[in-house]
N, C-alpha and C. Protein backbone atom coordinates (compact mmCIF):
# COMPACT_ATOMS: atom_id res chain seq x y z
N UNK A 1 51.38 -25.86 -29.96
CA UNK A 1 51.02 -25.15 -31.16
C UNK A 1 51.75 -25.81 -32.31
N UNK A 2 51.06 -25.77 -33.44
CA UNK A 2 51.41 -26.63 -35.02
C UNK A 2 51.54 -25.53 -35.47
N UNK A 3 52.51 -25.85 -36.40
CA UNK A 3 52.47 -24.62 -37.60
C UNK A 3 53.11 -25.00 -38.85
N UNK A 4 52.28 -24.74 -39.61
CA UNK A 4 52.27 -25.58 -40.86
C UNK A 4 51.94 -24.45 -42.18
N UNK A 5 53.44 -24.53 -43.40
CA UNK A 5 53.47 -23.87 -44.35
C UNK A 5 53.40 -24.45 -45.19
N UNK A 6 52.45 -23.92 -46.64
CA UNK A 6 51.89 -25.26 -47.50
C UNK A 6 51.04 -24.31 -48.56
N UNK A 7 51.22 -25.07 -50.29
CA UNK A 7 50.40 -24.69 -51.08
C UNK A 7 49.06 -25.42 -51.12
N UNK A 8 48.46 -24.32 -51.15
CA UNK A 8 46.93 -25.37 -51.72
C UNK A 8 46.82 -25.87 -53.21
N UNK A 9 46.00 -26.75 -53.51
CA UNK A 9 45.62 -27.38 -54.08
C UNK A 9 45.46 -26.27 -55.83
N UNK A 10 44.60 -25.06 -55.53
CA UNK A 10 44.67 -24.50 -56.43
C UNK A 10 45.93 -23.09 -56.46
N UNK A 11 46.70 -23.60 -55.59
CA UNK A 11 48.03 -22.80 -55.42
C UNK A 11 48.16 -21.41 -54.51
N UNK A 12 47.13 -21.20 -53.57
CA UNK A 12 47.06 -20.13 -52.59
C UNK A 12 47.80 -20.65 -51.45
N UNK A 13 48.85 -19.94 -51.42
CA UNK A 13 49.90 -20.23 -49.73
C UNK A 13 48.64 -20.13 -48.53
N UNK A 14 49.00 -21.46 -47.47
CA UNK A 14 48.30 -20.98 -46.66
C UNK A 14 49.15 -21.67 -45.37
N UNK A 15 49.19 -20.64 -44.38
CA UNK A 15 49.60 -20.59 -42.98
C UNK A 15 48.52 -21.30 -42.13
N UNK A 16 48.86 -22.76 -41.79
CA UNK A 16 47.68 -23.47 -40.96
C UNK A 16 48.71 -23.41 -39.25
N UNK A 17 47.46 -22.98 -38.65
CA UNK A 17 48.11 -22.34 -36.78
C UNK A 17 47.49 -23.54 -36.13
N UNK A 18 47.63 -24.46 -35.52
CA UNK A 18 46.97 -25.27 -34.76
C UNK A 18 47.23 -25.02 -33.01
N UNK A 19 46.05 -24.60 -32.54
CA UNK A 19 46.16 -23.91 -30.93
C UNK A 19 45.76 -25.41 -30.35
N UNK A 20 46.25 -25.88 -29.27
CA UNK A 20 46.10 -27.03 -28.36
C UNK A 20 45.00 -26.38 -27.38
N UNK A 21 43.90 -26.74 -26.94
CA UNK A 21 42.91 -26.22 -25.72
C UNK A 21 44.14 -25.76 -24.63
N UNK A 22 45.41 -26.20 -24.09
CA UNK A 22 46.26 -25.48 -23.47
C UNK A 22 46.81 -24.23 -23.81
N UNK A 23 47.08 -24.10 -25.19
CA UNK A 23 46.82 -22.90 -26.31
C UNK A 23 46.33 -22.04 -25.42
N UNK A 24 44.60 -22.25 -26.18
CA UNK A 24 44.15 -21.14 -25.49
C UNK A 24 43.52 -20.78 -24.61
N UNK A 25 44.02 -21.71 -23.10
CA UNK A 25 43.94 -21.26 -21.83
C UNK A 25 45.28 -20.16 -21.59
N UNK A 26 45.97 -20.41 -22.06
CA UNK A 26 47.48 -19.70 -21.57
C UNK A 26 46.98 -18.14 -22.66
N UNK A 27 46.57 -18.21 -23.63
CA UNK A 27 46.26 -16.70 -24.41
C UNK A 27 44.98 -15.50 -23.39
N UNK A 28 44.39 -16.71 -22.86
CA UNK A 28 42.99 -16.07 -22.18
C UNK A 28 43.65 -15.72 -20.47
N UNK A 29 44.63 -16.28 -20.18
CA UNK A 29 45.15 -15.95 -19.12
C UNK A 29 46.01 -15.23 -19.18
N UNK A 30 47.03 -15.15 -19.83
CA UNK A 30 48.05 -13.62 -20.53
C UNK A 30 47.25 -12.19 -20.55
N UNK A 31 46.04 -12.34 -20.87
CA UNK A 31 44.89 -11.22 -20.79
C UNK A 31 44.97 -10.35 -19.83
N UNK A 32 44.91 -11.38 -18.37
CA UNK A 32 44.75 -10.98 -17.61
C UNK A 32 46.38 -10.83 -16.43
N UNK A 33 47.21 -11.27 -16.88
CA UNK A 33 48.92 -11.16 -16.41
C UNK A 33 48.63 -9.51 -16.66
N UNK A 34 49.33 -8.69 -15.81
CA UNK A 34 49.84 -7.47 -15.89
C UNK A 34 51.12 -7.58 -16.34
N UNK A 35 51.67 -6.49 -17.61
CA UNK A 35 52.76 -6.63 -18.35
C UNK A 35 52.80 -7.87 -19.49
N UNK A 36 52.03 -8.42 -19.53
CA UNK A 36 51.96 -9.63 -20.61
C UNK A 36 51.53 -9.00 -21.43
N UNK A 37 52.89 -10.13 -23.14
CA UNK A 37 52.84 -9.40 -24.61
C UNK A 37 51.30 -9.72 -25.04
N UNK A 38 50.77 -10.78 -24.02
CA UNK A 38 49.29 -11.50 -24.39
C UNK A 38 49.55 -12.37 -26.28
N UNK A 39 51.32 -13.08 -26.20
CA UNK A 39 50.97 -13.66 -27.67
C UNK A 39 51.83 -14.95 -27.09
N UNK A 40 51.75 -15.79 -28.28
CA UNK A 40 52.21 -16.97 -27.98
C UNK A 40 53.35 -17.48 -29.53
N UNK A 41 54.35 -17.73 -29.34
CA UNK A 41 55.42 -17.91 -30.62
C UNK A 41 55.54 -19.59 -30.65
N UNK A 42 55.27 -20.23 -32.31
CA UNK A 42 55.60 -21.48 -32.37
C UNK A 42 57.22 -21.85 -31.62
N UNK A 43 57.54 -22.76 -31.35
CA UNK A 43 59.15 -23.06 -30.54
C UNK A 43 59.66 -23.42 -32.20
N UNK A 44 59.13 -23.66 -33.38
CA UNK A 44 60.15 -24.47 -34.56
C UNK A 44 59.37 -23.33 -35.53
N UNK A 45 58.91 -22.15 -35.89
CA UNK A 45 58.21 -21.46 -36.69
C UNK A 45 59.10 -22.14 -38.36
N UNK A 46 58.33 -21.92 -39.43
CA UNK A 46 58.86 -22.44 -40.51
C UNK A 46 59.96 -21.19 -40.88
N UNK A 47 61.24 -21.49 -41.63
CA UNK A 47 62.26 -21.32 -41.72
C UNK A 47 61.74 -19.67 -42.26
N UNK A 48 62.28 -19.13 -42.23
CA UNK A 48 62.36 -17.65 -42.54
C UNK A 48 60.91 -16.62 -42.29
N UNK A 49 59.96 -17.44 -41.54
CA UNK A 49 59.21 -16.80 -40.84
C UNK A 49 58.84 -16.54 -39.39
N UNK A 50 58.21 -15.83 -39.18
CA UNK A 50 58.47 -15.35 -37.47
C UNK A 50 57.10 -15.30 -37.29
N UNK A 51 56.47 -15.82 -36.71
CA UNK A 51 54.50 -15.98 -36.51
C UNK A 51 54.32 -15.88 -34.67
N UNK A 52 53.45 -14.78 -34.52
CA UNK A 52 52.71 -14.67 -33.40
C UNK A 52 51.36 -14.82 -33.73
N UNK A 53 51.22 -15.63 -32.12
CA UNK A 53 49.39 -15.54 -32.41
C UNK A 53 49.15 -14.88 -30.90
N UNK A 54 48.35 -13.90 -31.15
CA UNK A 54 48.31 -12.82 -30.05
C UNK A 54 46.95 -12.52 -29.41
N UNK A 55 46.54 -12.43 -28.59
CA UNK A 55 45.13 -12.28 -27.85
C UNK A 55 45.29 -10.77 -27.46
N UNK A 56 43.52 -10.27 -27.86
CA UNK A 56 42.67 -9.08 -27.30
C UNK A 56 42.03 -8.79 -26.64
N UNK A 57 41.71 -7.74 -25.64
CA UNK A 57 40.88 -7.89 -24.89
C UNK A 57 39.36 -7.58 -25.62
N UNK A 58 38.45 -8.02 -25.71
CA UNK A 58 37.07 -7.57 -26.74
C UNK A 58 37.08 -6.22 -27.19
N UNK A 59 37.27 -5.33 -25.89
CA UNK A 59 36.92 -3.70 -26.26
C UNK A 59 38.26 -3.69 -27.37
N UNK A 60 39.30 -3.95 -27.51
CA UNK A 60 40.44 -3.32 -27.50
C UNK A 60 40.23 -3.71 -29.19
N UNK A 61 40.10 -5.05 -29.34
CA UNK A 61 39.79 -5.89 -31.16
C UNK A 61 38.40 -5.41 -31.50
N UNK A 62 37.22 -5.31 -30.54
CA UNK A 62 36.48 -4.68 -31.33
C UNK A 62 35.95 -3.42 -31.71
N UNK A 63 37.01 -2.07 -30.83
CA UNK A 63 36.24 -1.52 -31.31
C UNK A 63 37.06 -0.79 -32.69
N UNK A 64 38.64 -1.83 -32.60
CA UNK A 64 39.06 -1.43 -34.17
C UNK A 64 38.75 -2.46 -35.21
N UNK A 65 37.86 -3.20 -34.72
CA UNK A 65 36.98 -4.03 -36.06
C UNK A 65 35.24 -3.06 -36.39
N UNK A 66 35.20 -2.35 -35.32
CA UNK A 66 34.21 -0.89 -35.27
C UNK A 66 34.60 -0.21 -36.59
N UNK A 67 35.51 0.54 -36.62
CA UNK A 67 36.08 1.29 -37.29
C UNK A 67 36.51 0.83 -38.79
N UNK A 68 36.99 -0.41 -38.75
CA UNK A 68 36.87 -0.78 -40.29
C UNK A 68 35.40 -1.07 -40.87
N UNK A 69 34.14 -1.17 -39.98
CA UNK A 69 33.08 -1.34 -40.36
C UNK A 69 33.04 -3.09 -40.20
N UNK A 70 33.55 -3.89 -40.05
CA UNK A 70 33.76 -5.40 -39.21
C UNK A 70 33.20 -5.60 -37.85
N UNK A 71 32.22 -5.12 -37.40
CA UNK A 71 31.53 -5.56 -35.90
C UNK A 71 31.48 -7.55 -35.84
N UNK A 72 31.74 -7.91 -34.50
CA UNK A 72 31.86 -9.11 -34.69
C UNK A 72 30.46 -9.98 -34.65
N UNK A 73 30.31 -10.96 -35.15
CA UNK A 73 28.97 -12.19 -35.34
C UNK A 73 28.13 -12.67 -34.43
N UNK A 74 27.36 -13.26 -34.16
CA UNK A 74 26.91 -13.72 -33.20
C UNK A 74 27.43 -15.14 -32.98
N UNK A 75 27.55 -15.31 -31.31
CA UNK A 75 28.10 -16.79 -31.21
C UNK A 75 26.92 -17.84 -30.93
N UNK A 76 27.36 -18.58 -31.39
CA UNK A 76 26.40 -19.76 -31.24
C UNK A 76 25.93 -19.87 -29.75
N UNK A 77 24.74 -19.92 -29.14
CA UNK A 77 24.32 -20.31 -28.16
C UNK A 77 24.90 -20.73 -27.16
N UNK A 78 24.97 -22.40 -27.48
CA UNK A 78 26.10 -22.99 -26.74
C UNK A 78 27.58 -22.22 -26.30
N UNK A 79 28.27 -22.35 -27.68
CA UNK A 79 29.29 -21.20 -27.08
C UNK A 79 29.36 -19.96 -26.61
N UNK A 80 28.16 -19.15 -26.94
CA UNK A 80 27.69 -17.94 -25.84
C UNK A 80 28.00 -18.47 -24.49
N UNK A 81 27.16 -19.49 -24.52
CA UNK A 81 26.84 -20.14 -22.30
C UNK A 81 28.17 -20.04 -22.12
N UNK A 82 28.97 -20.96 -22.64
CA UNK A 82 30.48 -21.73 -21.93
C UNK A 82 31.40 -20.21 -21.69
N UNK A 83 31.58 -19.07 -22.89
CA UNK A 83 32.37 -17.95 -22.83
C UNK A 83 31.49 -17.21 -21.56
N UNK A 84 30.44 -17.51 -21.21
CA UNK A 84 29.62 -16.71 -19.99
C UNK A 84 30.45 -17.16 -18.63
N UNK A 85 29.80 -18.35 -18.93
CA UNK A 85 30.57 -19.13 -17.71
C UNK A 85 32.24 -19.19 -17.72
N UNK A 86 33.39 -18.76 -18.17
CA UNK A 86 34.40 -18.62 -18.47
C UNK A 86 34.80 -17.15 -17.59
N UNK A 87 33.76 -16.84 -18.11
CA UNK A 87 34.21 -15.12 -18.08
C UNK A 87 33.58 -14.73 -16.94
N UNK A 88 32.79 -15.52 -15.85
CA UNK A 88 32.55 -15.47 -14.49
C UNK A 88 33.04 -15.90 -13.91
N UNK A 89 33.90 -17.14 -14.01
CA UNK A 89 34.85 -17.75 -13.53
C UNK A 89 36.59 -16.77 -13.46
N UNK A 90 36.74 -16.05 -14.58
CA UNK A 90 37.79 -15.10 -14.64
C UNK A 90 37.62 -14.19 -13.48
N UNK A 91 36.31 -13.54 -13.35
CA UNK A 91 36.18 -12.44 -12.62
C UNK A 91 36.42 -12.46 -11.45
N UNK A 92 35.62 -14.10 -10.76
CA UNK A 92 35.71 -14.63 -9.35
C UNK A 92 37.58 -14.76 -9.33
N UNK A 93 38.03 -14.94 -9.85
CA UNK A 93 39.62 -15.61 -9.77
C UNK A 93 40.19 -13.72 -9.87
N UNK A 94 39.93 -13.06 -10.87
CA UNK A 94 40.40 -11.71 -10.09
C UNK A 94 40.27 -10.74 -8.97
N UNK A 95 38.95 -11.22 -8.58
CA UNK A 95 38.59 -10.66 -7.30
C UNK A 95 38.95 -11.51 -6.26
N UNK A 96 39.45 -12.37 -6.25
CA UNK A 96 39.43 -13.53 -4.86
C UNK A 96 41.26 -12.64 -5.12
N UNK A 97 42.17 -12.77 -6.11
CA UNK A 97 43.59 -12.38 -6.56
C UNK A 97 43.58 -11.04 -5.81
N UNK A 98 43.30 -9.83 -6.33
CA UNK A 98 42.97 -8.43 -6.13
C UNK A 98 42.35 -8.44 -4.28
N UNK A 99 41.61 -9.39 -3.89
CA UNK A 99 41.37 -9.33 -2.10
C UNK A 99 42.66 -9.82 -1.85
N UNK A 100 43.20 -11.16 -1.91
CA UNK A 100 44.62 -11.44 -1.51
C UNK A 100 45.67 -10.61 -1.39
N UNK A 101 45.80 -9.87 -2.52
CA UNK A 101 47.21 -8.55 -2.44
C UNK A 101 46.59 -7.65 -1.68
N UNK A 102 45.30 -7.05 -1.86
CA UNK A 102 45.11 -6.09 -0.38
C UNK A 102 44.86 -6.56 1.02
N UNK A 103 45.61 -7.99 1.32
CA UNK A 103 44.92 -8.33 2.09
C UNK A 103 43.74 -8.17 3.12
N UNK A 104 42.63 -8.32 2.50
CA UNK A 104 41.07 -7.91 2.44
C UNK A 104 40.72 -8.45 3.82
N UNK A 105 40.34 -7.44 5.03
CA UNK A 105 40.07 -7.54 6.29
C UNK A 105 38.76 -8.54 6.41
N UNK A 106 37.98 -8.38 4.77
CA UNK A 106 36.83 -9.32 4.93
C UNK A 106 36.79 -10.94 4.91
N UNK A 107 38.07 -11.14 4.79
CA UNK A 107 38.49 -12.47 4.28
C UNK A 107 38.49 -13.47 5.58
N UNK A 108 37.82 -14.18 6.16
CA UNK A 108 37.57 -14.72 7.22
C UNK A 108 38.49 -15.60 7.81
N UNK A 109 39.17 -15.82 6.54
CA UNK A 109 40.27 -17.13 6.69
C UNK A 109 41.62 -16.39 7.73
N UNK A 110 42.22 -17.38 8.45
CA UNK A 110 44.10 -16.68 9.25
C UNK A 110 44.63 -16.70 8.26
N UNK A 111 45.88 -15.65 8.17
CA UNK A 111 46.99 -15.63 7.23
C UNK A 111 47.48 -16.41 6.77
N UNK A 112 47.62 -17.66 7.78
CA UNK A 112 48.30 -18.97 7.52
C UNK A 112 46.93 -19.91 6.65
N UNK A 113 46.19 -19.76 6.76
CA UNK A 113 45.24 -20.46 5.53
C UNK A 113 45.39 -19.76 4.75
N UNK A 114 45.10 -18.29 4.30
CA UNK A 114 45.32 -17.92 3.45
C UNK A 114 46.99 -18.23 2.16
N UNK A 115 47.56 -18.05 3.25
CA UNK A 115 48.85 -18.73 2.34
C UNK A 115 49.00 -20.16 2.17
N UNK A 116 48.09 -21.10 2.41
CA UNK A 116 48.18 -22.42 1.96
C UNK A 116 47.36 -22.77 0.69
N UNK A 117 45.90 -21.64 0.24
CA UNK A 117 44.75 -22.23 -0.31
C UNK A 117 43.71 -22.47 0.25
C-alpha cells in the first residue's frame, strides 16, 4: 500500500491510497477471517495522520448507502463475471473450510489426506 499526501494543482488536499492486487486479496479475505478488523494500515502513514482502508461485507455498506439514499452502480459486465467468479470461488473455499472443522463424514478422503491437502 502507497500513501501519498499532496496539494492539487488548484489547491484541494488530496489523500492518494494505492492498494497492490495483494491489497485487495488480503481485504476480501479478512471478510471472511472470524474476528478480523477487515482493515488494512499503511506501515509509514504520512506524519500526523492515521489512515485505514477497511472492507464491507455488501449487505453491511449497502444497506447504509440505502439509507443515505446512495444505492450502489452497476458494474461493468466484465467486472460483474470476474466478482461472480470470485465470489464462487469464496463459497467453495468456505464450504470445503466449514466440512474440514466438522470433520464431514462425507468427505471420502483418510484423515491423513485430509491433513496433507
Amino acid at each position: 500500500m502507497m500513501v501519498e499526501l499532496y496539494r492539487a494543482a488548484d489547491g484541494e488536499l488530496v489523500l492518494d491510497i494505492v492498494l497492490a492486487e495483494r491489497n485487495l486479496h488480503a481485504l476480501i479475505a479478512k471478510l471472511h477471517e472470524p474476528g478480523s478488523a477487515c482493515e488494512l494500515r499503511p506501515p509509514t502513514p504520512p506524519p500526523g495522520l492515521e489512515i485505514r482502508v477497511r472492507a464491507e461485507a455488501d449487505q453491511v455498506h449497502y444497506r447504509a448507502a440505502a439509507r443515505s439514499g446512495a444505492p450502489p452502480g452497476e458494474l461493468h459486465p466484465l467486472t460483474a463475471h470476474i466478482v461472480a467468479a470470485i465470489r464462487v470461488a469464496i463459497a467453495e473455499y468456505l464450504a470445503d473450510r466449514d466440512r474440514e472443522a466438522a470433520g464431514d463424514p462425507t468427505d471420502p478422503r483418510s484423515p491423513q489426506e485430509r491433513e496433507s491437502g
